[in-house]
Protein backbone atom coordinates (compact mmCIF):
# COMPACT_ATOMS: atom_id res chain seq x y z
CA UNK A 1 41.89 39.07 11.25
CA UNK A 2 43.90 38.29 14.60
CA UNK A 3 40.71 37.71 16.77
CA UNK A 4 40.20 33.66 16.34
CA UNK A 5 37.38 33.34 18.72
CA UNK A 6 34.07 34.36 19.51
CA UNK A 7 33.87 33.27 22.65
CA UNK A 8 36.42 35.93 23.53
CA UNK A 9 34.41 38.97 21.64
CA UNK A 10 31.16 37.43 23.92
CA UNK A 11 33.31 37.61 27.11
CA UNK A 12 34.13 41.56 26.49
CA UNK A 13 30.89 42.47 25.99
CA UNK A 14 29.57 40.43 28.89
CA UNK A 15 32.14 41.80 30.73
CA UNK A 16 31.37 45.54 29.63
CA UNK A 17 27.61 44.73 29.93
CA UNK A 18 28.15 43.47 33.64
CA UNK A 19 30.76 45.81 34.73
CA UNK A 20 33.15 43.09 36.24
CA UNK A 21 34.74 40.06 34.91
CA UNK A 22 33.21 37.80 37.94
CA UNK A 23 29.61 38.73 36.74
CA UNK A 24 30.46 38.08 32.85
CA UNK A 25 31.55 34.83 33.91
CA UNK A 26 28.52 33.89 36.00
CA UNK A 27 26.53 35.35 33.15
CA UNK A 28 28.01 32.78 30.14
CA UNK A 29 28.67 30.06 32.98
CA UNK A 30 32.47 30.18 33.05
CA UNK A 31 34.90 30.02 35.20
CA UNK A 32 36.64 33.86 36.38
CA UNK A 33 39.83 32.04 34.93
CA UNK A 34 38.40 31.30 31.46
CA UNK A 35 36.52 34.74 31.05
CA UNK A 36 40.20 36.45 32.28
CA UNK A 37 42.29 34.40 29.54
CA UNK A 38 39.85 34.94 27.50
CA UNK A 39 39.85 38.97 27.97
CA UNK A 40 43.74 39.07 28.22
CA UNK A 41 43.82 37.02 24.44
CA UNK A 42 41.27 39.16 23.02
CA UNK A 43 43.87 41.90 24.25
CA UNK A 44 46.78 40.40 22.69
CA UNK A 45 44.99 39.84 19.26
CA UNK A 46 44.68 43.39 19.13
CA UNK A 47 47.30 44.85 20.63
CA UNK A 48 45.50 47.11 22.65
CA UNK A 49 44.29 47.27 26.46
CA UNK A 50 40.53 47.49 26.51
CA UNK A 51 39.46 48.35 29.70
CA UNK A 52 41.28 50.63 32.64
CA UNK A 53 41.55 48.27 35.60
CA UNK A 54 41.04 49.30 39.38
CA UNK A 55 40.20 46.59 42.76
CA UNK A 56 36.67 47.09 42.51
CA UNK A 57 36.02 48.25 38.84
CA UNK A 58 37.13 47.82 34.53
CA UNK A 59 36.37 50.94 33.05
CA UNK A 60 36.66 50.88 29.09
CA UNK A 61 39.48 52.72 27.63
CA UNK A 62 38.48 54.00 24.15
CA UNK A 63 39.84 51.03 22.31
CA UNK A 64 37.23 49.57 24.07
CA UNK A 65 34.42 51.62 23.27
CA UNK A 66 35.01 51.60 19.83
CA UNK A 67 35.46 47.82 19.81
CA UNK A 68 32.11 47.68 21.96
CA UNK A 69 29.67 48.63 19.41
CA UNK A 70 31.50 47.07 16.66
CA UNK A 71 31.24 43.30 18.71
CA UNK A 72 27.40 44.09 19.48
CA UNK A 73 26.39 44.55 16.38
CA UNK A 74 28.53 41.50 15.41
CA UNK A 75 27.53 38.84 17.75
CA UNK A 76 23.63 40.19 17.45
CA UNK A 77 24.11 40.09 13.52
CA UNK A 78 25.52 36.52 14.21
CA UNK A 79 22.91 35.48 16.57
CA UNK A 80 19.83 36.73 14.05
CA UNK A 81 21.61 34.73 11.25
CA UNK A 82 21.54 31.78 13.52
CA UNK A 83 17.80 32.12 14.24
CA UNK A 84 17.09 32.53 10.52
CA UNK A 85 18.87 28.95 9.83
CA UNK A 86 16.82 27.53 12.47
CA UNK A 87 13.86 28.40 11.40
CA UNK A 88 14.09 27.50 8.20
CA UNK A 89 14.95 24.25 9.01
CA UNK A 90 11.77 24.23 11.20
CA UNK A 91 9.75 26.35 8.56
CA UNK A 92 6.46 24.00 7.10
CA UNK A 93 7.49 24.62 3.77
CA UNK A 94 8.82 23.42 0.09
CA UNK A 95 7.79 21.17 -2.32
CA UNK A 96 6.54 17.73 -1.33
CA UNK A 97 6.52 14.86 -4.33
CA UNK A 98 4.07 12.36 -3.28
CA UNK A 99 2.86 8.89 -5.07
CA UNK A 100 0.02 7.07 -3.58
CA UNK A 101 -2.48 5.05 -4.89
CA UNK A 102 -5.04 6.44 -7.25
CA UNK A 103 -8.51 5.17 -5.31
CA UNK A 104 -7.11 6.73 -2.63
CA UNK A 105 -5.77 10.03 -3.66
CA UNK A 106 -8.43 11.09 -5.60
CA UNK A 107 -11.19 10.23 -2.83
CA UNK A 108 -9.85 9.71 0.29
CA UNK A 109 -6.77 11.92 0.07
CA UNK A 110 -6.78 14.51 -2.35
CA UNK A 111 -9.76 16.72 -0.04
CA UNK A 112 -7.22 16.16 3.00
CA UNK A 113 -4.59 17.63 1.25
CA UNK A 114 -6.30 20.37 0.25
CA UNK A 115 -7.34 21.06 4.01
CA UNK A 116 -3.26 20.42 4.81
CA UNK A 117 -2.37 23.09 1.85
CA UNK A 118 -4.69 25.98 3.35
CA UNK A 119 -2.95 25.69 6.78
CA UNK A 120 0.66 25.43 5.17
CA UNK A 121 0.73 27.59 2.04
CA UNK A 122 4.22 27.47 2.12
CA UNK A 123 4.02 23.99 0.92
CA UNK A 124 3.99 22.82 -2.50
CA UNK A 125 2.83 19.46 -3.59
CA UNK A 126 3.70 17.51 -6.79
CA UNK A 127 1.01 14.14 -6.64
CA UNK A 128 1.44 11.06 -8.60
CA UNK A 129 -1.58 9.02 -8.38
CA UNK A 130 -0.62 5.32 -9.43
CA UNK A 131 -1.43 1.88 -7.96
CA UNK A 132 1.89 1.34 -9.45
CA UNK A 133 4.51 0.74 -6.78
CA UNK A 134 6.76 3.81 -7.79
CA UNK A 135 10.62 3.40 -6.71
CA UNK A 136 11.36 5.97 -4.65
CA UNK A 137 15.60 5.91 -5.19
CA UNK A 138 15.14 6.36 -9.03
CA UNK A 139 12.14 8.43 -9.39
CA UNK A 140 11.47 12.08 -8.27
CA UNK A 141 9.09 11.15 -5.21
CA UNK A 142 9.89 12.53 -1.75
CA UNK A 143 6.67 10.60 -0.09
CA UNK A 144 5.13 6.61 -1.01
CA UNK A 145 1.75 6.34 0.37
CA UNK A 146 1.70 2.26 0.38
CA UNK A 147 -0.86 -0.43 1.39
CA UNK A 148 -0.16 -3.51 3.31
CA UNK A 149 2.93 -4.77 4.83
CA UNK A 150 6.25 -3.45 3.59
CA UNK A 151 8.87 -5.71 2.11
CA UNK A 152 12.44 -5.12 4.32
CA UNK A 153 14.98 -2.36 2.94
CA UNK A 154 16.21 0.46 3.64
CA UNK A 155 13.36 2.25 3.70
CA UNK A 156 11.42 4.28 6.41
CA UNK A 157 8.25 3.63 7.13
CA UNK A 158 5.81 5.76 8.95
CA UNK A 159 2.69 4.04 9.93
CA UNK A 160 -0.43 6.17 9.14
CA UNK A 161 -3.72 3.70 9.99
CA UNK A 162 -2.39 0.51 11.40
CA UNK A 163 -5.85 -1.36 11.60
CA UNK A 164 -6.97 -1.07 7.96
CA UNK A 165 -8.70 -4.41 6.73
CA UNK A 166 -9.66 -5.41 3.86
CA UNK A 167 -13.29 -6.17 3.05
CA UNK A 168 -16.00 -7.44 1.25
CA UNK A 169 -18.77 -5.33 -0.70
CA UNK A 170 -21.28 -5.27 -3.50
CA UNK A 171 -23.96 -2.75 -4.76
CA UNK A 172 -27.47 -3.39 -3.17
CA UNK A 173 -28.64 -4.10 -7.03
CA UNK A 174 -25.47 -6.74 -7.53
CA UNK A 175 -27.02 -8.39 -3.98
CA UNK A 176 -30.58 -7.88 -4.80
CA UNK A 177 -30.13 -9.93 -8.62
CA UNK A 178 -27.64 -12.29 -7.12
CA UNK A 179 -27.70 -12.95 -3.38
CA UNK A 180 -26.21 -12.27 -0.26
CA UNK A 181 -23.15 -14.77 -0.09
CA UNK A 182 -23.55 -16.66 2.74
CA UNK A 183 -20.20 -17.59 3.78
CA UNK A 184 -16.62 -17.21 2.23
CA UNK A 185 -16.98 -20.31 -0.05
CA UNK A 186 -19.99 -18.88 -1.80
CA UNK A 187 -17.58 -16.01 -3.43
CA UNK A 188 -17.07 -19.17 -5.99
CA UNK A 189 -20.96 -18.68 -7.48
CA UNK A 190 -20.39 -14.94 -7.62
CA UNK A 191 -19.03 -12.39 -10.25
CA UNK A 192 -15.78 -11.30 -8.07
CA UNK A 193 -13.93 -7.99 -9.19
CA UNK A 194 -10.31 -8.23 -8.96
CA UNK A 195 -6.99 -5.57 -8.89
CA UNK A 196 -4.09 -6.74 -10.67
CA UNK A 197 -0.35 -4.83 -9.88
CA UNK A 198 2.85 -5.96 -11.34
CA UNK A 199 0.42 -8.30 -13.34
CA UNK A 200 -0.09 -10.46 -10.56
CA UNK A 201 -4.02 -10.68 -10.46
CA UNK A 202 -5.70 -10.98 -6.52
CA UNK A 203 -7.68 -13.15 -6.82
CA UNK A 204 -6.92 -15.62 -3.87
CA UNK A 205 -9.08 -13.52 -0.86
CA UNK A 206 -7.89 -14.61 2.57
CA UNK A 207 -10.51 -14.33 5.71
CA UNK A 208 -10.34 -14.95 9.10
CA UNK A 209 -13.08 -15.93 12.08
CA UNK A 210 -11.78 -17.13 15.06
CA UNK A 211 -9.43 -19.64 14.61
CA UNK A 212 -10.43 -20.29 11.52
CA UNK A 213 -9.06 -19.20 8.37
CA UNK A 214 -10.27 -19.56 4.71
CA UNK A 215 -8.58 -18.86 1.23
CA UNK A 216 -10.81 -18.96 -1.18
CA UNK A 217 -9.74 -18.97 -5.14
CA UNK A 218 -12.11 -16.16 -6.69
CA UNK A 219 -13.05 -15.60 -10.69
CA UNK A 220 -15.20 -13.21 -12.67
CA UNK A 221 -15.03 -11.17 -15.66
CA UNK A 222 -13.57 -7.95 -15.16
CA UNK A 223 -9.78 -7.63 -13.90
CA UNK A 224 -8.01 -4.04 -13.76
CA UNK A 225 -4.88 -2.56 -12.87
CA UNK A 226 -6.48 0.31 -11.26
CA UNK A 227 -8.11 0.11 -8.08
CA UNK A 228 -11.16 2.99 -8.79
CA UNK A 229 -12.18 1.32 -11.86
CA UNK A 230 -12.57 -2.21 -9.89
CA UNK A 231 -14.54 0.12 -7.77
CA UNK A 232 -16.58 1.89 -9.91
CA UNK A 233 -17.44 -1.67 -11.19
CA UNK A 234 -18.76 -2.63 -7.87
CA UNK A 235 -20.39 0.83 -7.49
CA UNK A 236 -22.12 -0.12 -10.54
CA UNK A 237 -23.66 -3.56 -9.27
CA UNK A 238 -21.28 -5.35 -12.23
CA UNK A 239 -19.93 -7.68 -8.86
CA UNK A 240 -18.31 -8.01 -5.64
CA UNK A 241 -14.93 -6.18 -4.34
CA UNK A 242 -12.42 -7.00 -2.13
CA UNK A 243 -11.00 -3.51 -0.90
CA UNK A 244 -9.57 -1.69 1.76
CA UNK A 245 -11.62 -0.17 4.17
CA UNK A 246 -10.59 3.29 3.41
CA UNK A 247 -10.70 3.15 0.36
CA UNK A 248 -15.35 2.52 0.47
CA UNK A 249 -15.69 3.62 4.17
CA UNK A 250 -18.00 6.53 2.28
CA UNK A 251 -19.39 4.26 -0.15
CA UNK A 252 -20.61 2.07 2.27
CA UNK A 253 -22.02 4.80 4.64
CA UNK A 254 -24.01 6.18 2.24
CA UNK A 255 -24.97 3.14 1.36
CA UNK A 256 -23.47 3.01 -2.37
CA UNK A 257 -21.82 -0.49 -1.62
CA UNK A 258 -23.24 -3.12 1.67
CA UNK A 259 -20.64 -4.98 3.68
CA UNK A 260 -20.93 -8.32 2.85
CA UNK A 261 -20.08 -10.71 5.73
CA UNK A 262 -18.66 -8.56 8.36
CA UNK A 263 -18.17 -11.67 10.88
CA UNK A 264 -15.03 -12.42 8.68
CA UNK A 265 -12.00 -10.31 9.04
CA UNK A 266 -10.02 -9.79 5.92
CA UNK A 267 -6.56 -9.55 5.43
CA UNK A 268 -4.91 -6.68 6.78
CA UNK A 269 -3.59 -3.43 4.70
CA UNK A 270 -1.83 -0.93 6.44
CA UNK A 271 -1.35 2.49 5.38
CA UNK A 272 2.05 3.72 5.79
CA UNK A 273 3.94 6.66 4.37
CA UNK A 274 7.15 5.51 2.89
CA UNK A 275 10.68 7.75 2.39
CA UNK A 276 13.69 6.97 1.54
CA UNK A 277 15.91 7.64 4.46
CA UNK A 278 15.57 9.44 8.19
CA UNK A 279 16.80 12.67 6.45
CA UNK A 280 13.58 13.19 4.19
CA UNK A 281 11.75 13.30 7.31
CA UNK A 282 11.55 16.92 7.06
CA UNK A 283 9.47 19.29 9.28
CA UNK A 284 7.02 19.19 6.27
CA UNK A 285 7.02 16.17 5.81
CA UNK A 286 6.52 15.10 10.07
CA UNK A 287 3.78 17.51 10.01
CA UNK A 288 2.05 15.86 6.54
CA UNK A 289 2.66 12.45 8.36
CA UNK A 290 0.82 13.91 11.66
CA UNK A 291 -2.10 15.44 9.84
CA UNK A 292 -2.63 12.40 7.65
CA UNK A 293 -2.53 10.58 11.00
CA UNK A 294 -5.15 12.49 12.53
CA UNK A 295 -7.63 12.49 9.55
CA UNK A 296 -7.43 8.95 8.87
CA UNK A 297 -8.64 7.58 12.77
CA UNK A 298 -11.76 10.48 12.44
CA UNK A 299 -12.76 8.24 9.33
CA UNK A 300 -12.01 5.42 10.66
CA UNK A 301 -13.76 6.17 14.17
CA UNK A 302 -10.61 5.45 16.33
């Protein structure tokens, strides 16, 4: 094929279109110079003179009404391809592998998602539910829902409830047998449910009022590995938890599980979405992060 640009096929049909070169050039926003070169190249490739000149008009020989049609349908076949690639690079769709911890997904998240999946049927979602800390480079998961701070790497990490503390709570039956702890300290007397990941057990609680700031060293008799069994513990007045906000903000408005002294902030547990790199940030996955966003500060209240 001897044509070897399309910006010369786009200045003959502008030029054809408009009915002089001057207007073809205003038209794609080049210079009369440009769209002329242009025209007399096209002409060259081809070997043929496509339009009749005259002072004050360009008339298409036949060459150039044959070529005409052919270059329409061309650039608009081009153009349509062009807007198909774009939207499918915009299009809320595909399948979306996402690990996040199992409290969470099963209570908090999984009815969200369900909400997110009748808006977007195009997209198709593959959960892992683990309080494991799954590795996203070596295991097939697009999306990390993580609490508390993230350790630096590589990693890209999309904030999703910023203000997220942790706090204290029992069953009214556990505080009704046992007592109302009175400050921090008194966590010492009481039966204190604990998470364990990586086999590290939690069981040093931080809190903070003021300027003051306690760590206090808990025990009790019940340790687990997942976080909705240390719940379900608490749920069933066995002791008190030490969980994330989100995770018993229904449990403690339906009064399931009391706050147990609110006047001390716990530590702080973010919830961020993790991915591996800026290029996983699909449109899917930006609009995910953006609905997730939005459902978390109407629980929340913020």
């Amino acid at each position: 094929m001897k044509i070897k640009k399309l910006q010369d096929l786009e200045t003959f049909v502008a030029t054809a279109e408009q009915g002089s070169l001057s207007a073809a050039a205003r038209m794609l926003d080049i210079s009369p110079a440009v769209a002329s070169a242009s025209l007399k190249r096209l002409e060259t490739d081809l070997d043929a003179a496509l339009f009749v000149r005259s002072t004050r008009s360009m008339r298409l020989t036949l060459a150039g009404e044959r070529l005409l049609a052919r270059s329409k349908a061309l650039l608009d076949g081009l153009r349509e391809a062009e807007d198909e690639v774009r939207a499918g690079q915009d299009a809320i769709e595909g399948q979306l592998q996402i690990s996040m911890p199992s409290d969470l997904g099963r209570h908090v998240v999984l009815p969200w998602l369900n909400d997110f999946q009748a808006r977007y049927p195009g997209v198709k979602l593959k959960l892992q539910l683990t309080d494991r800390l799954a590795n996203i480079y070596r295991e097939p998961v697009d999306i990390a829902l993580r609490f508390g701070a993230q350790p630096e790497s590589s990693m890209v990490a999309l904030p999703l409830l910023e203000e997220n503390r942790r706090v204290l709570c029992a069953s009214p039956a556990y505080l009704a047998r046992h007592g109302v702890p009175a400050s921090p300290r008194e966590l010492e007397a009481h039966n204190c449910l604990c998470f364990m990941l990586d086999e590290a057990v939690n069981d040093r609680w931080r809190f903070r009022k003021g300027d003051e700031e306690i760590e206090v060293a808990v025990q009790g008799d019940r340790v687990a590995d997942d976080s909705e069994i240390v719940k379900r513990w608490a749920l069933a007045g066995l002791g008190i938890c030490y969980r994330s906000r989100i995770d018993v903000h229904a449990d403690l408005a339906s009064g399931r599980l009391r706050l147990i002294l609110p006047e001390w902030e716990g530590v702080n547990a973010p919830l961020t979405m993790l991915v591996a790199n800026r290029k996983q940030v699909s449109p899917a996955v930006r609009v995910l992060r953006e609905f997730l966003v939005s459902r978390c500060r109407t629980l929340v209240g913020s």
